[in-house]
Protein backbone atom coordinates (compact mmCIF):
# COMPACT_ATOMS: atom_id res chain seq x y z
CA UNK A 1 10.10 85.45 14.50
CA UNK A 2 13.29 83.40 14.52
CA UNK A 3 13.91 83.35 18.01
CA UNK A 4 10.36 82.59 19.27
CA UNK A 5 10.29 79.92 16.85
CA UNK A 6 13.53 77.80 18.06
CA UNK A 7 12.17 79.19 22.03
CA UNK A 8 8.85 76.86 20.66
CA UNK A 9 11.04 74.15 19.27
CA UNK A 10 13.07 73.92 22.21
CA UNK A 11 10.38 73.77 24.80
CA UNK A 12 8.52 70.92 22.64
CA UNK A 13 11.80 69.13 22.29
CA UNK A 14 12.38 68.22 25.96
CA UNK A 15 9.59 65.67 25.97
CA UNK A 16 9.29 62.39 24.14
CA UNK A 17 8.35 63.19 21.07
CA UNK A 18 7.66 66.56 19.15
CA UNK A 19 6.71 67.06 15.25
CA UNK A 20 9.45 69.72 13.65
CA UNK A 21 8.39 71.10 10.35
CA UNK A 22 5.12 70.57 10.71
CA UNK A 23 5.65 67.04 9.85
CA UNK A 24 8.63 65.06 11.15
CA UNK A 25 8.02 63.45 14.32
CA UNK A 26 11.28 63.37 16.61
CA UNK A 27 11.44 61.11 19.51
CA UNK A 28 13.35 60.64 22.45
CA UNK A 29 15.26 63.65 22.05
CA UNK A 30 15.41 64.25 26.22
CA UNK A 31 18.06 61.01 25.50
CA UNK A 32 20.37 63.21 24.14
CA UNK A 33 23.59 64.31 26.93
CA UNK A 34 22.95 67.24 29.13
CA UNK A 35 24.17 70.35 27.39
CA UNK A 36 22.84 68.96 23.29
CA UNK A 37 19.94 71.17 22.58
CA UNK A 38 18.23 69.36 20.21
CA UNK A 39 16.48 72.71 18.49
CA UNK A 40 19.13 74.53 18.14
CA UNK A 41 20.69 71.27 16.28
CA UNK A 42 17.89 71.30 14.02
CA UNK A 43 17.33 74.78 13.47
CA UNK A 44 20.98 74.71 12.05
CA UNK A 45 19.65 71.67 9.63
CA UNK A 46 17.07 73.65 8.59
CA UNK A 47 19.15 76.76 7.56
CA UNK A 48 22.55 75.08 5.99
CA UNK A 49 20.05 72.80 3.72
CA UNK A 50 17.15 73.41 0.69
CA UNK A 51 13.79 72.44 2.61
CA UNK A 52 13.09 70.00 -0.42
CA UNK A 53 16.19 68.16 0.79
CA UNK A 54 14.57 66.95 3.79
CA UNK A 55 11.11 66.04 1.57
CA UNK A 56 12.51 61.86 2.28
CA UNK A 57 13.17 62.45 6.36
CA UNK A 58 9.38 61.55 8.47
CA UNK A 59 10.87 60.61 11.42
CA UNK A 60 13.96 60.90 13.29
CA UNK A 61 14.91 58.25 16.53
CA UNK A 62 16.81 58.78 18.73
CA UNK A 63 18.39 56.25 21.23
CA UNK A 64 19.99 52.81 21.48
CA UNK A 65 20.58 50.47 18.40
CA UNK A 66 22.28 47.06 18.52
CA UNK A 67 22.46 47.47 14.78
CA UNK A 68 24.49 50.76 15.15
CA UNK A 69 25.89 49.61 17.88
CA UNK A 70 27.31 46.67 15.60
CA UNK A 71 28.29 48.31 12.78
CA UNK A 72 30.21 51.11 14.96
CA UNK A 73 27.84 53.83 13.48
CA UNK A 74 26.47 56.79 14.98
CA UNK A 75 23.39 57.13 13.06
CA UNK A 76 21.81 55.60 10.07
CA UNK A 77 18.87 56.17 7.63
CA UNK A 78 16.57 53.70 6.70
CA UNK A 79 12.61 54.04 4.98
CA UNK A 80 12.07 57.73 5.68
CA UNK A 81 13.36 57.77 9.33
CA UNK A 82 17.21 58.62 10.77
CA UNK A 83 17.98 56.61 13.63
CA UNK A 84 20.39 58.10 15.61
CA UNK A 85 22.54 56.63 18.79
CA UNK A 86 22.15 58.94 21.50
CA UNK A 87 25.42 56.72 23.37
CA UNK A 88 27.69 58.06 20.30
CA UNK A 89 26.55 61.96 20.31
CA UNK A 90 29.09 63.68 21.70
CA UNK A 91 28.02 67.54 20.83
CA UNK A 92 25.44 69.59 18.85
CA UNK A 93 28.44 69.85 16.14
CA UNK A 94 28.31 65.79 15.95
CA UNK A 95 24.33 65.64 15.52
CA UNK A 96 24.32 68.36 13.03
CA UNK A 97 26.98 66.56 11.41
CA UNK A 98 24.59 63.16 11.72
CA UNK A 99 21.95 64.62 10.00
CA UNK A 100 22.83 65.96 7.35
CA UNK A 101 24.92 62.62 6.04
CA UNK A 102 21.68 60.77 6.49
CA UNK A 103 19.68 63.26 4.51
CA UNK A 104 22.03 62.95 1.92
CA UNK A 105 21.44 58.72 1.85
CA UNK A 106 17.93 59.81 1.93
CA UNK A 107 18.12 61.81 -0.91
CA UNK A 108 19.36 58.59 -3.23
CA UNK A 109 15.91 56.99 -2.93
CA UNK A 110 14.74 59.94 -5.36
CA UNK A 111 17.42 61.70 -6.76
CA UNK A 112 19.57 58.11 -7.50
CA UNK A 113 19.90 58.72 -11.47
CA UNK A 114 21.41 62.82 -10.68
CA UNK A 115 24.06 61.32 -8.46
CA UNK A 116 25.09 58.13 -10.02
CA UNK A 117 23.56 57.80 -13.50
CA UNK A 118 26.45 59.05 -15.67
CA UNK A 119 29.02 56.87 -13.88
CA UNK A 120 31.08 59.65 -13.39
CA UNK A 121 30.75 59.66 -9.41
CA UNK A 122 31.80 55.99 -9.66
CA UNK A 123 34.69 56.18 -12.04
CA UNK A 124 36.05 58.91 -9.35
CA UNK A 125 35.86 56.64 -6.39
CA UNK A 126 36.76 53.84 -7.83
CA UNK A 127 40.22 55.41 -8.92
CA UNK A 128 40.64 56.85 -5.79
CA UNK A 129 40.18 53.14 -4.14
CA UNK A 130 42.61 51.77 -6.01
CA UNK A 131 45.25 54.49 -5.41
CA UNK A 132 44.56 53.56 -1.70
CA UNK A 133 44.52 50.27 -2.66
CA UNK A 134 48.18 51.04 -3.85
CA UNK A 135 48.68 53.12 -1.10
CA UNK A 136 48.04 50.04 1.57
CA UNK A 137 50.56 47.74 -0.04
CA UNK A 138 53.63 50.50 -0.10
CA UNK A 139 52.62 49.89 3.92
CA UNK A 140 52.64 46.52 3.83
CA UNK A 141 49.85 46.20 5.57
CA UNK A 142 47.57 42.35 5.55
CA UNK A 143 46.65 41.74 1.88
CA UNK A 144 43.07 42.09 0.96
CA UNK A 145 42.12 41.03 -2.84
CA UNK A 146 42.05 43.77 -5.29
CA UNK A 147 38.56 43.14 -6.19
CA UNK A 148 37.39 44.70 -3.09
CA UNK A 149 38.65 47.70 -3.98
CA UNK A 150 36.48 48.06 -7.19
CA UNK A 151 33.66 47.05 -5.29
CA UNK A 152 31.22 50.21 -4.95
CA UNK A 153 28.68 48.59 -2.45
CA UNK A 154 29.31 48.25 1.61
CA UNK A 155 30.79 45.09 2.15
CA UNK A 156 30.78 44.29 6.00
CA UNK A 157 33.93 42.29 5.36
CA UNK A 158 35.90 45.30 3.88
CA UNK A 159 34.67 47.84 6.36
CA UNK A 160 35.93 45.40 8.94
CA UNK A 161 39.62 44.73 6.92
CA UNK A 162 39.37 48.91 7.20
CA UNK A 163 38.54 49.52 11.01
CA UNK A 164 40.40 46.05 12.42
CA UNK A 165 43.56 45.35 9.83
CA UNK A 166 44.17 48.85 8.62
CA UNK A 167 43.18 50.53 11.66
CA UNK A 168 41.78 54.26 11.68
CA UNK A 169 45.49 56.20 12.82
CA UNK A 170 47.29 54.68 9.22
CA UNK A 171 44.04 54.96 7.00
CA UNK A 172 43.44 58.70 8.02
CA UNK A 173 46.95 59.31 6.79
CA UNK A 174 46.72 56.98 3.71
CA UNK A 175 43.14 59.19 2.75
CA UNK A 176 44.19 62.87 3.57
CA UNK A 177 43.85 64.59 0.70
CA UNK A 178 41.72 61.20 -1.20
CA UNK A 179 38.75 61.49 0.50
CA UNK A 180 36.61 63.63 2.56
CA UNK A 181 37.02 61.32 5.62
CA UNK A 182 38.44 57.72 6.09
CA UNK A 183 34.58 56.64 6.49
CA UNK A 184 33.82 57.81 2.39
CA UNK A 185 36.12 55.02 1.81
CA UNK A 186 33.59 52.01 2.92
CA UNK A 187 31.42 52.42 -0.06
CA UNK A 188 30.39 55.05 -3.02
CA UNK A 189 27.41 56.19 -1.03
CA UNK A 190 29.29 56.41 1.86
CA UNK A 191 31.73 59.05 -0.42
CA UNK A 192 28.85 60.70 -1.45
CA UNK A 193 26.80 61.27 1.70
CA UNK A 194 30.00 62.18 3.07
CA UNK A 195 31.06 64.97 0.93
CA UNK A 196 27.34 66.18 1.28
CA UNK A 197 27.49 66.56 4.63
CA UNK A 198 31.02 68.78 4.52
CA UNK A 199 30.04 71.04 1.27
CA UNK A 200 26.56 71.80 3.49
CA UNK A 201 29.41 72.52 6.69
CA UNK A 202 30.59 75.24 4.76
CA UNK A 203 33.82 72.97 3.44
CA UNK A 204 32.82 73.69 -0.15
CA UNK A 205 36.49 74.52 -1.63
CA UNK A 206 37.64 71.15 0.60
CA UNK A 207 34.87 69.44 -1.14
CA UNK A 208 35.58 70.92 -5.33
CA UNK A 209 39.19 70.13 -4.10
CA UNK A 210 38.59 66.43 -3.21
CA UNK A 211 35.65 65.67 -4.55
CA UNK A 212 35.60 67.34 -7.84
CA UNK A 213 32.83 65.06 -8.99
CA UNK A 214 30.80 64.94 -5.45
CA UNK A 215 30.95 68.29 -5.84
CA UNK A 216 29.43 69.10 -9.64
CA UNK A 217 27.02 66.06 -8.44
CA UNK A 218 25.80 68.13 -5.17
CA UNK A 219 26.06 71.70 -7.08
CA UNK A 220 24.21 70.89 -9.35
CA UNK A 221 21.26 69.37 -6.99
CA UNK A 222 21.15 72.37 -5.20
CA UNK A 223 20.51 74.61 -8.03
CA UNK A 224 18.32 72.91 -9.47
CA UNK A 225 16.34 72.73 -5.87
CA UNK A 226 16.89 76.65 -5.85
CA UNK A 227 15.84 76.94 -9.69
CA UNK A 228 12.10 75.14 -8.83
CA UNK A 229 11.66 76.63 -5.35
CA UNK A 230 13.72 79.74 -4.85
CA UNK A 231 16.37 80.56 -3.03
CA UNK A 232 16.53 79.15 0.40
């Protein structure tokens, strides 16, 4: 049943737009680099999360966004729908990757007081800021005020101080080990939707390791999701 169900998805998937799930309308998928095959990308979705994690997705876009393009992203989520820059997918590994950390932003709109109503998700990232905070002055690297650091909201500025001042070879070193990936260090949801997307990659241990508060947060969704539904 499996395999005439991703033959179906794949055959719908080479046109404009196809509904997956019964429900989520996908478009521009033939955008996508020769060689991505966009149902086998989701069918992978589909199997590493619950199904009531993707109850927030309707649509996903795919193509090219000056926003993204702007912000250096690959894909965003915004109102129900993951917009996705088909310029910055390299392989089915990358859009798998894409799609879960944007169902995990997704999932905030409903599930905002599980993952950050105790504080305790907070409280970790902000001490693990200011140890890179520490970190970046042992380099002597361009000040940037302390405040920014305890910040837990994207600031465009302090992404840019990361990407531009920092620069990505010395903050993967200075975050190895701190967070998930340099990126969960732009912003609290950022950390979160970040170690989402690795404990659903199979990187659970990496994740408790890391993360030890990502990780009770996203544990505990998912039981909760298997507790009310079943096992998935």
């Amino acid at each position: 049943m499996k395999k005439e169900y991703l033959k179906h998805l794949n055959e719908r998937s080479h046109g404009a737009h196809f509904v997956w799930l019964g429900r989520i309308n996908v478009y521009n998928a033939k955008d996508l680099a020769d060689g991505i095959n966009i149902g086998e990308v989701l069918e992978d979705v589909e199997e590493a999360l619950p199904p009531e994690f993707l109850s927030n997705i309707e649509s996903i876009y795919i193509g090219k966004f000056k926003e993204l393009d702007r912000r250096h992203l690959s894909a965003v989520y915004d109102n129900g729908a993951i917009y996705i820059s088909s310029e910055d997918v390299v392989n089915e590994d990358d859009l798998v990757d894409d799609i879960i950390h944007e169902i995990a932003h997704s999932l905030e709109e409903t599930r905002a007081i599980d993952i950050y109503g105790d504080g305790q998700l907070e409280r970790e990232f902000i001490i693990k800021r200011l140890q890179l905070f520490a970190a970046l002055k042992d380099e002597e690297v361009p000040f940037f005020p302390r405040d920014y650091f305890i910040n837990t909201e994207y600031s465009e500025e302090f992404d840019q101080y990361l990407y531009k001042e920092v620069g990505y070879p010395l903050l993967a070193s200075l975050t190895t080990g701190l967070f998930m990936s340099p990126y969960g260090a732009t912003s609290l949801r950022e950390y979160f939707a970040n170690a989402f997307e690795k404990y659903f990659l199979g990187a659970h241990e990496e994740v408790k390791s890391v993360s030890p508060q990502a990780y009770k947060k996203i544990k505990n969704l998912t039981e909760e999701e298997e507790e009310e539904y079943g096992n998935f």
